[in-house]
Structure formats: structure tokens, C-alpha cells
Protein backbone atom coordinates (compact mmCIF):
# COMPACT_ATOMS: atom_id res chain seq x y z
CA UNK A 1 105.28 80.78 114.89
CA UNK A 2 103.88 77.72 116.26
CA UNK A 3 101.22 79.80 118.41
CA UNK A 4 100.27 81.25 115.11
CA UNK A 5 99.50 77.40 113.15
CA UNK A 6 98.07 76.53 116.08
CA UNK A 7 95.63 79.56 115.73
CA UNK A 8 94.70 79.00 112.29
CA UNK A 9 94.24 75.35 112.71
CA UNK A 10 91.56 76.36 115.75
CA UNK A 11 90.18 78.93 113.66
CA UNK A 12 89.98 76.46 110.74
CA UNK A 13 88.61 73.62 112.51
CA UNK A 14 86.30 75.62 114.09
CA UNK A 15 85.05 77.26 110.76
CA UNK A 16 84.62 73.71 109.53
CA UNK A 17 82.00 72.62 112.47
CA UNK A 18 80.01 75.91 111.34
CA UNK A 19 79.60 75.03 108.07
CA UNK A 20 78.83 71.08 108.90
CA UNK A 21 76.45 73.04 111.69
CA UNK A 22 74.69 74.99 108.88
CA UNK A 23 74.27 72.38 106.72
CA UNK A 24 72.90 69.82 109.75
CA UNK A 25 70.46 72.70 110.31
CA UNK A 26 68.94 72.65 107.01
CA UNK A 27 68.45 69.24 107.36
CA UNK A 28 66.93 69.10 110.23
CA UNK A 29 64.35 71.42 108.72
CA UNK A 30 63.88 69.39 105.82
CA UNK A 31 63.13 66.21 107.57
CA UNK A 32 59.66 67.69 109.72
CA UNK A 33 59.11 69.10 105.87
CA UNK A 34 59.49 65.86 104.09
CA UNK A 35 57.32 63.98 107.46
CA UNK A 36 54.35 67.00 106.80
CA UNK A 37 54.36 66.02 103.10
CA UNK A 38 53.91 62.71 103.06
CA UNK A 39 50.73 62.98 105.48
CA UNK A 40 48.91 65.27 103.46
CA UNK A 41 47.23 64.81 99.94
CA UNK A 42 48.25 66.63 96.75
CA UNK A 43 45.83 69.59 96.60
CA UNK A 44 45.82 70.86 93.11
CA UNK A 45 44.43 74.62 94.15
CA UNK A 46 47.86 74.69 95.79
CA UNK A 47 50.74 76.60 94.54
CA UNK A 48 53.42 74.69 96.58
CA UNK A 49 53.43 70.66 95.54
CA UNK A 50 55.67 67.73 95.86
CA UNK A 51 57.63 68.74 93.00
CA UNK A 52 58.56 72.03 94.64
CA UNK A 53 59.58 70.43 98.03
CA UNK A 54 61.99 67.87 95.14
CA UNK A 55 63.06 71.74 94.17
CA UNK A 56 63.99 72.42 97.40
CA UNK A 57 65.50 69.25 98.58
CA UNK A 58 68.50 69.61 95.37
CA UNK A 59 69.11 72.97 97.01
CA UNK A 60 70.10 71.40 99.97
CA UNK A 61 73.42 70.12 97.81
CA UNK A 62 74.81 73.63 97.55
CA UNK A 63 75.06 73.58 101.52
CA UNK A 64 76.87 69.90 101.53
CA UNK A 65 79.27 71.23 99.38
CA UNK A 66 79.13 74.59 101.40
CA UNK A 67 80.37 72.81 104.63
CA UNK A 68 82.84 70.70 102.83
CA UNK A 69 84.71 73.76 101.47
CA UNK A 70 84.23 76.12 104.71
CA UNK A 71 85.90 72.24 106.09
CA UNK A 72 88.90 72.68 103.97
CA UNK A 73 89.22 76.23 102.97
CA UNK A 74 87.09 78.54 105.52
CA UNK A 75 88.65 81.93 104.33
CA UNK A 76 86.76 81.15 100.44
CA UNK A 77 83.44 82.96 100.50
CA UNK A 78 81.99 80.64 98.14
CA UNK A 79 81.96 78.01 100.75
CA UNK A 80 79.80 80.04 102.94
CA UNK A 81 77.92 81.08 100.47
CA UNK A 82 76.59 77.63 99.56
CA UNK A 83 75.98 77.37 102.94
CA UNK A 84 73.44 79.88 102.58
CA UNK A 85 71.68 78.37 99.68
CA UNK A 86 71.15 75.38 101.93
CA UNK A 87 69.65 77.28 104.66
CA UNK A 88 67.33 79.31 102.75
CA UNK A 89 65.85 76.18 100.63
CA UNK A 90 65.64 74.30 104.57
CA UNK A 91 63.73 77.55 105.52
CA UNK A 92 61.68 77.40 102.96
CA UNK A 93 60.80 73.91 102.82
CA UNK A 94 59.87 74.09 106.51
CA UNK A 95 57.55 76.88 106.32
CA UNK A 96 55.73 76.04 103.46
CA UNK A 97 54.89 72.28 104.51
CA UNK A 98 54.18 73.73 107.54
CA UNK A 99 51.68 76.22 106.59
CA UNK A 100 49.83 73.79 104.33
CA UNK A 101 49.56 71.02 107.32
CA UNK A 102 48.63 73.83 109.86
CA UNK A 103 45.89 75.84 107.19
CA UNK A 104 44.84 73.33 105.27
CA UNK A 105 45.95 69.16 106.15
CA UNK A 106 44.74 69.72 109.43
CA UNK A 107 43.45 73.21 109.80
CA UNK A 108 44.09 74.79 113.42
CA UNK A 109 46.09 71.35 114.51
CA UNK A 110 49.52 73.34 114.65
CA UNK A 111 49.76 77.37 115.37
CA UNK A 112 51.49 80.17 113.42
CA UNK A 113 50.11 78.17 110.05
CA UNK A 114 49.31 81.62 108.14
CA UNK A 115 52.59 83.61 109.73
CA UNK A 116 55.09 80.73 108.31
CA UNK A 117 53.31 80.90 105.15
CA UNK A 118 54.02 84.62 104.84
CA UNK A 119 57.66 84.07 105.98
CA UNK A 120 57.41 81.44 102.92
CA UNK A 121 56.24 83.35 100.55
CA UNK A 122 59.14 86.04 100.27
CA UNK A 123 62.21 83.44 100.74
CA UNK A 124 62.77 83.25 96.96
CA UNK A 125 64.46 86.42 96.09
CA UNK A 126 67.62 85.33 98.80
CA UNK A 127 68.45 83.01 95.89
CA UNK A 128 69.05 85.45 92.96
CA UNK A 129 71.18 87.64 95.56
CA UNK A 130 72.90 84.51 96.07
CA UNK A 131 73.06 83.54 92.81
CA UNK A 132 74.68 86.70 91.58
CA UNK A 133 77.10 86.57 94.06
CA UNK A 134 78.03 83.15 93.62
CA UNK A 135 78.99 83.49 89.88
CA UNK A 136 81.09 87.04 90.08
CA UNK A 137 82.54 85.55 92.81
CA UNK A 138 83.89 82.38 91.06
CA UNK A 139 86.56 80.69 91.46
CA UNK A 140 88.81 82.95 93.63
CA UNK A 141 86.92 84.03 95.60
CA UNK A 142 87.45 87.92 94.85
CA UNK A 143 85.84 90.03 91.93
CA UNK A 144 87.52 89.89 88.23
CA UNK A 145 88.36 93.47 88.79
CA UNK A 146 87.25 96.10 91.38
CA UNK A 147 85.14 97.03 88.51
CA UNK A 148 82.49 94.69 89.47
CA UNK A 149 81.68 95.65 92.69
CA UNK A 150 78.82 97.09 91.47
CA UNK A 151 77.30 93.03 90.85
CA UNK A 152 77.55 92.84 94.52
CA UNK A 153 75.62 95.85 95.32
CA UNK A 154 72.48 95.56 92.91
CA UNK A 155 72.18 92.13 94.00
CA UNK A 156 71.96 93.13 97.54
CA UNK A 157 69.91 96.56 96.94
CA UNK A 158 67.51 94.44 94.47
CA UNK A 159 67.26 91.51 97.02
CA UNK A 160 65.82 94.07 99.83
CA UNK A 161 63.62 95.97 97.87
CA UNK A 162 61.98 92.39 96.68
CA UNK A 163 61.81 91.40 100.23
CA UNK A 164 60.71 94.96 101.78
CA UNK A 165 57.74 94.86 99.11
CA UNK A 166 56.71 90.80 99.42
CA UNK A 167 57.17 91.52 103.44
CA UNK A 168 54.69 94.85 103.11
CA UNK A 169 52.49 93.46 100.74
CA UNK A 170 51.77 89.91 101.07
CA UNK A 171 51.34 90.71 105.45
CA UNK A 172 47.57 91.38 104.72
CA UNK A 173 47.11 88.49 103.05
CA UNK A 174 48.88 86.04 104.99
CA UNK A 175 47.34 82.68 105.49
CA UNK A 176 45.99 79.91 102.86
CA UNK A 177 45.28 82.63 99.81
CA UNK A 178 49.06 83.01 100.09
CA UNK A 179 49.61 78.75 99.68
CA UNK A 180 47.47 79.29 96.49
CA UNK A 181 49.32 82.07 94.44
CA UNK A 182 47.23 84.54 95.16
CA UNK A 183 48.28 88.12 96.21
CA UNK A 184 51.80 87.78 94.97
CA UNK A 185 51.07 90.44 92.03
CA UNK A 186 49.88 92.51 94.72
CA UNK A 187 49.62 96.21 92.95
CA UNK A 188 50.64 99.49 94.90
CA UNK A 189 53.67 100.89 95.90
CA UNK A 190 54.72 98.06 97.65
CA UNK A 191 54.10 95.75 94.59
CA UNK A 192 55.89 97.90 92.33
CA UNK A 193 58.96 98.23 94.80
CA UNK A 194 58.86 93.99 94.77
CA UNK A 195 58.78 94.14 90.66
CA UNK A 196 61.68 96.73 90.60
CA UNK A 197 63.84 94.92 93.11
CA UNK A 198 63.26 91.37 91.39
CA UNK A 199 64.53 93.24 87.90
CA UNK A 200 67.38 94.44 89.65
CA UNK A 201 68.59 91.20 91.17
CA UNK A 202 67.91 89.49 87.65
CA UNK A 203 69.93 92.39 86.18
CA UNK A 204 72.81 91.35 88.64
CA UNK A 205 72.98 87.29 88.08
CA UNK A 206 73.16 88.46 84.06
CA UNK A 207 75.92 90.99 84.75
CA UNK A 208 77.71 87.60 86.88
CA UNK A 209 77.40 85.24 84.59
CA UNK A 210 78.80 88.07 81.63
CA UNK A 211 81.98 88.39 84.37
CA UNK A 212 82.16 84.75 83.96
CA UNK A 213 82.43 85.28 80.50
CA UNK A 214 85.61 87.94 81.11
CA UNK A 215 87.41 86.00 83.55
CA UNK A 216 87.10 82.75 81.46
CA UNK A 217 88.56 84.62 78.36
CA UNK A 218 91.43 86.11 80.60
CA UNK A 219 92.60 82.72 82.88
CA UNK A 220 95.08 80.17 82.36
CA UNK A 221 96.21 77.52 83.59
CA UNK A 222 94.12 75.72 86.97
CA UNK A 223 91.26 78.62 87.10
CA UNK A 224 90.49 78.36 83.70
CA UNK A 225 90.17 74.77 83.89
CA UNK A 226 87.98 75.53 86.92
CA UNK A 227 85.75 77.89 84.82
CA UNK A 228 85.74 75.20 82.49
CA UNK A 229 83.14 73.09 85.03
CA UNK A 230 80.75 75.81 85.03
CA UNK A 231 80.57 76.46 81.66
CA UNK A 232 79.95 73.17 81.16
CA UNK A 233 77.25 73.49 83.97
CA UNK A 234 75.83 76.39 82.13
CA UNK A 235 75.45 74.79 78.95
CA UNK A 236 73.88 71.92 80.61
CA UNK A 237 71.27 73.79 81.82
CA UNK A 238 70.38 75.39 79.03
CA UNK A 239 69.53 71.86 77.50
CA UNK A 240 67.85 70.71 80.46
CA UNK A 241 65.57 73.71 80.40
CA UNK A 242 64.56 73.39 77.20
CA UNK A 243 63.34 69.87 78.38
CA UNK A 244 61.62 70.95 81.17
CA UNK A 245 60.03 73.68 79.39
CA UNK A 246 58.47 70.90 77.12
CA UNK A 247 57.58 68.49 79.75
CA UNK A 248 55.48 71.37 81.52
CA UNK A 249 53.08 71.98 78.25
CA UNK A 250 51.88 68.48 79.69
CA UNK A 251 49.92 68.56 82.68
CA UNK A 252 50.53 65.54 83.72
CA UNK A 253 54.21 65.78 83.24
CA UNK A 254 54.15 68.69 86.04
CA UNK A 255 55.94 66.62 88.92
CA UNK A 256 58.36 65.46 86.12
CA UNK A 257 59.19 68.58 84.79
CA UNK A 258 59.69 69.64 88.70
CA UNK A 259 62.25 66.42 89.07
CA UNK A 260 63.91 67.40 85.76
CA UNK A 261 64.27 71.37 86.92
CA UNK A 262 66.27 69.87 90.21
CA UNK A 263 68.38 67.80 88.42
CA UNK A 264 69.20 71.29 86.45
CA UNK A 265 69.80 72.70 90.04
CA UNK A 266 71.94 69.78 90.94
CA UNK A 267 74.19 70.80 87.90
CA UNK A 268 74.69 74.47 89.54
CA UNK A 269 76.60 73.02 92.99
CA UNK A 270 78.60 69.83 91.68
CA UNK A 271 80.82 71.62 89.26
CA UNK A 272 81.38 74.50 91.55
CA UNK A 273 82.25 72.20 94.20
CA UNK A 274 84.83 69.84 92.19
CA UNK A 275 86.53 73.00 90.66
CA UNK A 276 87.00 74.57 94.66
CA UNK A 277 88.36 71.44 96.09
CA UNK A 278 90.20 70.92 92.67
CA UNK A 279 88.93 66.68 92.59
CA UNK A 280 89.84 65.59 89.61
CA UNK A 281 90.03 69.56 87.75
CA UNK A 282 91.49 67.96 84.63
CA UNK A 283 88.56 65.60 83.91
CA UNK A 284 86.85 68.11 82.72
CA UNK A 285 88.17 67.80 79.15
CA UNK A 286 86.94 64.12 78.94
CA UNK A 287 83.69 64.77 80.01
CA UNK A 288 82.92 68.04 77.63
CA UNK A 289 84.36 65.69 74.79
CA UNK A 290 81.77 62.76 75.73
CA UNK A 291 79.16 64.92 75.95
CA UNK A 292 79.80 66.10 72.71
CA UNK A 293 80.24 63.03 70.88
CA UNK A 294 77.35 61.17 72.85
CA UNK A 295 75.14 64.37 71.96
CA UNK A 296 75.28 64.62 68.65
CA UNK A 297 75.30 60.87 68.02
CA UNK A 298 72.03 60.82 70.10
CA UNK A 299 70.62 63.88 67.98
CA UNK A 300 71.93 62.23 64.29
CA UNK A 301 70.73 58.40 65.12
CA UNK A 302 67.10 59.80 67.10
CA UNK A 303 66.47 62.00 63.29
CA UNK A 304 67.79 58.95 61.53
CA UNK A 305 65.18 56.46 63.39
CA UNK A 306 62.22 59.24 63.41
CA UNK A 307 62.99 59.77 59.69
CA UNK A 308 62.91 56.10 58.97
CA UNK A 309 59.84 54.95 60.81
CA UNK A 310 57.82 58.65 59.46
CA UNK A 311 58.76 57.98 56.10
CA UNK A 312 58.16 53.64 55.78
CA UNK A 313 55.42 54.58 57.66
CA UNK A 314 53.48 56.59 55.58
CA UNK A 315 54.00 54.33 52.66
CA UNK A 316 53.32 51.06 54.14
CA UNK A 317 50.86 51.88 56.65
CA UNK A 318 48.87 55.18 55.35
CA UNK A 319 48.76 58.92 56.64
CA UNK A 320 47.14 58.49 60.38
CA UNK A 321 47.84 55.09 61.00
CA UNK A 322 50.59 53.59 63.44
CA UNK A 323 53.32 51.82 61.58
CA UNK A 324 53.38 48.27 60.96
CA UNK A 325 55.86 46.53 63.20
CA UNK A 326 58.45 45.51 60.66
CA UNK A 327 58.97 49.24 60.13
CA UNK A 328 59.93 49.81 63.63
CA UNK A 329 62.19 46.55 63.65
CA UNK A 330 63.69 47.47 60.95
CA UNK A 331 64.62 51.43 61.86
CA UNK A 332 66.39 49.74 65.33
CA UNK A 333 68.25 47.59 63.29
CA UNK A 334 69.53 50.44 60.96
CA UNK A 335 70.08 52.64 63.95
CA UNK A 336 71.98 49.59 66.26
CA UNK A 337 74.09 49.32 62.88
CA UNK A 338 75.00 53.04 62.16
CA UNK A 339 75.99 53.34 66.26
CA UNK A 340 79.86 52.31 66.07
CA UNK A 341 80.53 54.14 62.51
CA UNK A 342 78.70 57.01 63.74
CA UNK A 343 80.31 57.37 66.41
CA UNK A 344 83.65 56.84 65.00
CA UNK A 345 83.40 59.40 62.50
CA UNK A 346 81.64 62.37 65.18
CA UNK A 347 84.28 61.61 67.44
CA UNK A 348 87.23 62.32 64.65
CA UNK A 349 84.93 65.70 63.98
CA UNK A 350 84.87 66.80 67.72
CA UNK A 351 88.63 66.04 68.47
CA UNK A 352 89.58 67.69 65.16
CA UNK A 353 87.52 71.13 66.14
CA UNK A 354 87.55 70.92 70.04
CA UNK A 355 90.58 69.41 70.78
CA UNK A 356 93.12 69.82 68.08
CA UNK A 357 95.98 68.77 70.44
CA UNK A 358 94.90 65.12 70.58
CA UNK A 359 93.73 65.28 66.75
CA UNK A 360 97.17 66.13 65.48
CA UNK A 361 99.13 63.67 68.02
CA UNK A 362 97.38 61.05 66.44
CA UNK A 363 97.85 62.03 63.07
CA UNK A 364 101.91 62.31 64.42
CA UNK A 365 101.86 59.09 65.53
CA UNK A 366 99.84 57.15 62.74
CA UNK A 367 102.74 58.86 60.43
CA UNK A 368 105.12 57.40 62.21
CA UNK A 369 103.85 53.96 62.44
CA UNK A 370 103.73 54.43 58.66
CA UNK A 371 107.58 54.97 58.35
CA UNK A 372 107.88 52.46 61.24
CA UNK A 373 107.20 49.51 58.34
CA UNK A 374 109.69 50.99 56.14
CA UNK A 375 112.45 52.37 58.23
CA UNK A 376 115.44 49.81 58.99
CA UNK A 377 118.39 52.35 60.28
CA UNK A 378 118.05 51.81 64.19
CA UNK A 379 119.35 55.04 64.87
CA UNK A 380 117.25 56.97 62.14
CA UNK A 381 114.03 55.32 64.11
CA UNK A 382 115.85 56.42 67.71
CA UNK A 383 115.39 60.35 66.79
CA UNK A 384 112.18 59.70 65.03
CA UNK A 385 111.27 58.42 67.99
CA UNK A 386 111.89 60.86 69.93
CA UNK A 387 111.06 63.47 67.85
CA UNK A 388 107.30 61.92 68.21
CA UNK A 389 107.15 61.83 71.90
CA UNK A 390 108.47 65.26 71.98
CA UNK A 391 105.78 66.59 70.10
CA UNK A 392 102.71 64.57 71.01
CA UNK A 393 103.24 64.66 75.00
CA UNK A 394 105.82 67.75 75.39
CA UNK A 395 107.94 66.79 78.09
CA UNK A 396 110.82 68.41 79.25
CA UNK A 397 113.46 66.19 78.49
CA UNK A 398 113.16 62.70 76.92
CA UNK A 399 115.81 59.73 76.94
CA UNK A 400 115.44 56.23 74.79
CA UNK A 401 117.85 53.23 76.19
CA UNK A 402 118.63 50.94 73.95
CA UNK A 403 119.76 47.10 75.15
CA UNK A 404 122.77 45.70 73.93
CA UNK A 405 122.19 42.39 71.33
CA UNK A 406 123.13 39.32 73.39
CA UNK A 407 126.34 37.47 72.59
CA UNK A 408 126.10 35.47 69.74
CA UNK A 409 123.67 37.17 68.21
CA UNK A 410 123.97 37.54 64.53
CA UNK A 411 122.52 41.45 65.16
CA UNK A 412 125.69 44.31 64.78
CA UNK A 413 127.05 45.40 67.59
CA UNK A 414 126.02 48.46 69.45
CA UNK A 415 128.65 48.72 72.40
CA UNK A 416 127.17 49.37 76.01
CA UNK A 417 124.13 50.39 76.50
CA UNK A 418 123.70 54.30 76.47
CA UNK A 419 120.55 56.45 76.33
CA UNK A 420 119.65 58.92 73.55
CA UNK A 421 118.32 61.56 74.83
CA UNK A 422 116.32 64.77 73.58
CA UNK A 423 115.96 67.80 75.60
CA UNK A 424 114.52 71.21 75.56
């Protein structure tokens, strides 16, 4: 028996210095990567920029996380599979600086320039195999159902087809047209068997995140609560997208729209990696409820202020014109004074809709409080009391001590001191 711990321990521990070993090697492409950036200028003919190297760089979370749950858990394939997502984004980093300081920075000061920007240019389909797996795999590590095996397989058959045509295709072409988008619509057979495989991996992530869907409606207990986190991710990113999408019908918003889309990606890794190693699992219900509140109350007083200074605006300063300063005073003012009310009254909405539970417990409580003022029986209050803790926290079993008056004291008599108690 103790030969066997001692095995799993070694096998553990050893596990662990892989994944920390994977994720050190992703760094230590990233840092040549982020060196080769800084020494060249921003070429705007270029397809790969600063903001895609920022891209890159919040991909390198999913393999911290990766090594900290191969650390702790090295039979869960999710660990390794964040592992994966860091190497890739390292790889693909590295190359593409590379290239660009080897074909065009410096042309000829560095060789292989145009092979590493081939090798860069058909790294992104990895991530939607990942991607895919990643989700249907979540949290257990094993499928909902033997079912959905078939995730696993498109992603992989639609990941090699993308890479077999990019690999075929893009070959002739490798070099500096490659760094500037061109030839990756290449047409011909091995275009079309790049288009087909892409569809096919995208098919897969949808048919993941739908599984998500299935498992969330069937857990209980600690795995829902750790579907709960991505959800939550999800719907994040949704919102953040739309963002980004806006910022990027300004030009020169492009590098923020690019920091914006990795702050999306950083939403993908933390949640996935809080609800594996279980930190703080239950938090989750605070934090959707914040986000909630703070969300609408940031939609309702943003209309409230735009409506004030649009309307004042136009009929104290004219159609075209900016609006006088008083107006915009005056709209922060209203909107400072609205915040606590607001708030108040969007917060009773949410918990009344999202999270009945607390909603009733306080109306249970602020009845009792009520009756508390007009009660005088002590004992009447002792099983109202504990009728109230009963059904606002639901614990098993429930017991109320009640202290003896001192002698002397003009208070009746109640005998020793003896618990009440209420049990299931």
C-alpha cells in the first residue's frame, strides 16, 4: 500500500514539473517575441501588430492555470489542455515576431524568416480544436454522455483538414506576402479543404458550448456551481464583444479593441481555473448578483444622463451645438443623486427574480422584527425564533439558551438555564 502512495505521489509530482515545464516554455518564447517587438516599428501593411502579440500574451494565462491544475490534479485533462493553449499562443508569438524582424525589421539579419512565418500562419486552427475540447470536456473531465464523442472527433478531423490545407497552400507563398494577409484565401483544392475543416471545427466549439448547456441543466450541487463560472464567463464575453466590435469601426481604436478582445480571452481561463481548483466555488453567486445590479444601474443612470444632457441641450443650446456647461453640471448632479435609490430599488428587483432564497429570508425576517415590537410572551418569541432561523438559513438542528434573571431581579423566574431546541 505504501509502495503504491508513494507511486502516485512520484507520478504526481512529476506530472506537476511537466506542466510548470510547459508553461516555462511558452514563456520563454514569448520573451525573444516581446524583445523583437519592441525593436521594430508598427508597419501598417502588416497583418500581425502589437495588439495581436497583447492577443497572444492573455493566451499565455490558460497555460498558468494549465500547470497549476496538472500541479494538483494531473489525471484532469483540462489541466493539460490549458497547457496546450499556452504553447500554441508561445509558438505563435515566436514565429510571427520572428518572421517580421528577419523579412522585414532587418531583412536577411536572422535566417528561416519566411519558413517561421509559414509555420505562423497555420497555428490558429489548434485553438478551435482546443476550444471545443475544452468546453465538452468541462468540469469533469469526461463527456456529458458517450453521446458526445462525436465533439471530440470533428474537432480533431476539422483541425487537420484546416492545417493540411493552410500547410499545402500557404508553402508557395511563404515569406513577407504571408505577414501581410495575403494568400490565406488561397483558392483550389487545398483552399477549399482549409474552408471545410475551419467549418467543421466551428461546428464542434458550437456543439461544446450546447453540451454545456445539457450538463448545466442536469448538475447539482458543486459542478453546477462550477458551470456556474463559465456561464458567467460566457455571458461576459458576449458583452465584451459587442464592445470590441464597436471600438474596431474606429481606426484608431484598433490596438484598443485588440487590448479589449484579450481581456475577453482572459475571461475564458480564470473561471475555468477557480471552478477546477474549487477557490472560492461559492462566490460565484455574489459576483453574478453584482454584476447584475452594477449593470443595469450603469445602463439606467448612462440613458438617464444622455437623456438629460440631449434633451436640455437642444433647448438651451440649439440643434448642432455642444451644451452649455450648466447642462452637464446639472445631469451629474441628478445622476450622483439617483445612484443610492437606484441602486436600492434594482437590487430588491434582482434578488427578488435571481435569487428568491435571499428575497424571501428577508421578507421572513423583517416580519418578524415586526412582531418582535409587539410580542411580550418570552417563550412565544423563543419558537418564533426559531422558527425564523429554521427557515431563512436551514440548518439541521437549531438550539436557543436562554440565561437565567439574576437574583433580585424583579424579572419571573425561569429555573436553570435549558436550551430550546428545534430539529429536523
Amino acid at each position: 500500500m505504501k509502495d503504491v502512495t508513494g507511486t502516485r505521489h512520484t507520478s504526481t509530482r512529476t506530472a506537476g514539473r511537466l506542466g510548470w515545464l510547459f508553461f516555462a516554455a511558452a514563456v520563454l518564447l514569448f520573451v525573444p517575441a516581446v524583445v523583437l517587438n519592441l525593436r521594430r516599428p508598427q508597419y501598417a501593411d502588416l497583418l500581425y501588430t502589437t495588439g495581436v502579440l497583447v492577443l497572444e500574451l492573455a493566451v499565455l494565462l490558460f497555460g498558468w492555470f494549465g500547470a497549476l491544475i496538472v500541479s494538483r490534479q494531473p489525471r484532469h485533462p483540462i489541466g493539460w489542455i490549458l497547457c496546450a493553449f499556452g504553447l500554441v499562443a508561445g509558438m505563435a508569438a515566436f514565429t510571427s515576431e520572428y518572421a517580421i524582424y528577419g523579412l522585414r525589421s532587418d531583412p536577411g539579419a536572422v535566417p528561416g524568416g519566411a519558413a517561421l512565418a509559414w509555420v505562423s500562419a497555420w497555428m490558429f486552427p489548434f485553438y478551435l480544436a482546443l476550444l471545443a475540447a475544452l468546453l465538452v470536456l468541462f468540469p469533469t473531465g469526461r463527456l456529458p454522455s458517450p453521446r458526445w464523442r462525436w465533439v471530440l472527433w470533428i474537432a480533431g478531423i476539422g483541425n487537420a483538414l484546416a492545417v493540411v490545407g493552410l500547410l499545402s497552400s500557404l508553402w508557395p507563398r511563404r515569406g513577407l506576402a504571408l505577414l501581410q494577409g495575403e494568400g490565406l484565401e488561397a483558392g483550389g483544392v487545398f483552399g477549399t479543404l482549409y474552408n471545410v475543416g475551419y467549418w467543421v471545427a466551428l461546428v464542434a466549439v458550437l456543439a461544446a458550448v450546447a453540451s454545456l448547456v445539457v450538463r448545466f441543466r442536469r448538475a447539482r450541487g458543486v459542478e453546477r456551481q462550477q458551470l456556474k463560472w463559465v456561464v458567467y464567463a460566457v455571458v461576459m464575453v458576449g458583452w465584451f464583444t459587442l464592445l470590441v466590435e464597436a471600438a474596431n469601426l474606429i481606426d484608431r481604436l484598433e490596438l484598443a479593441a485588440d487590448v479589449m478582445y484579450a481581456l475577453v480571452i482572459v475571461l475564458i481561463p480564470v473561471p475555468v481555473g477557480l471552478a477546477i481548483l474549487r477557490y472560492r466555488l461559492y462566490d460565484i453567486d455574489r459576483l453574478i448578483n453584482r454584476t447584475l445590479v452594477y449593470g443595469l444601474l450603469t445602463a439606467l443612470l448612462a440613458g438617464i444622463y444622455a437623456a438629460a444632457v440631449l434633451v436640455l441641450g437642444q433647448v438651451f443650446g440649439g440643434v448642432g451645438e455642444d451644451p452649455p456647461s450648466w447642462v452637464v453640471a446639472g445631469a451629474t448632479l441628478a445622476v450622483a443623486a439617483l445612484f443610492q435609490p437606484a441602486r436600492r430599488r434594482i437590487q430588491a428587483i434582482v434578488d427578488r427574480r435571481f435569487n428568491r432564497h435571499k428575497y424571501n429570508a428577508a421578507q421572513t425576517i423583517q416580519a418578524f422584527s415586526t412582531r418582535l415590537r409587539e410580542q411580550v410572551d418570552l417563550d412565544t418569541l423563543s419558537s418564533e425564533l426559531l422558527a425564523v432561523v429554521d427557515h431563512t438559513m436551514a440548518p439541521t438542528r437549531v438550539s436557543l439558551w436562554l440565561r437565567p434573571p439574576p437574583p433580585g431581579s424583579s424579572a419571573p423566574a425561569r429555573g436553570k438555564a435549558r436550551p430550546t431546541t428545534w430539529a429536523h
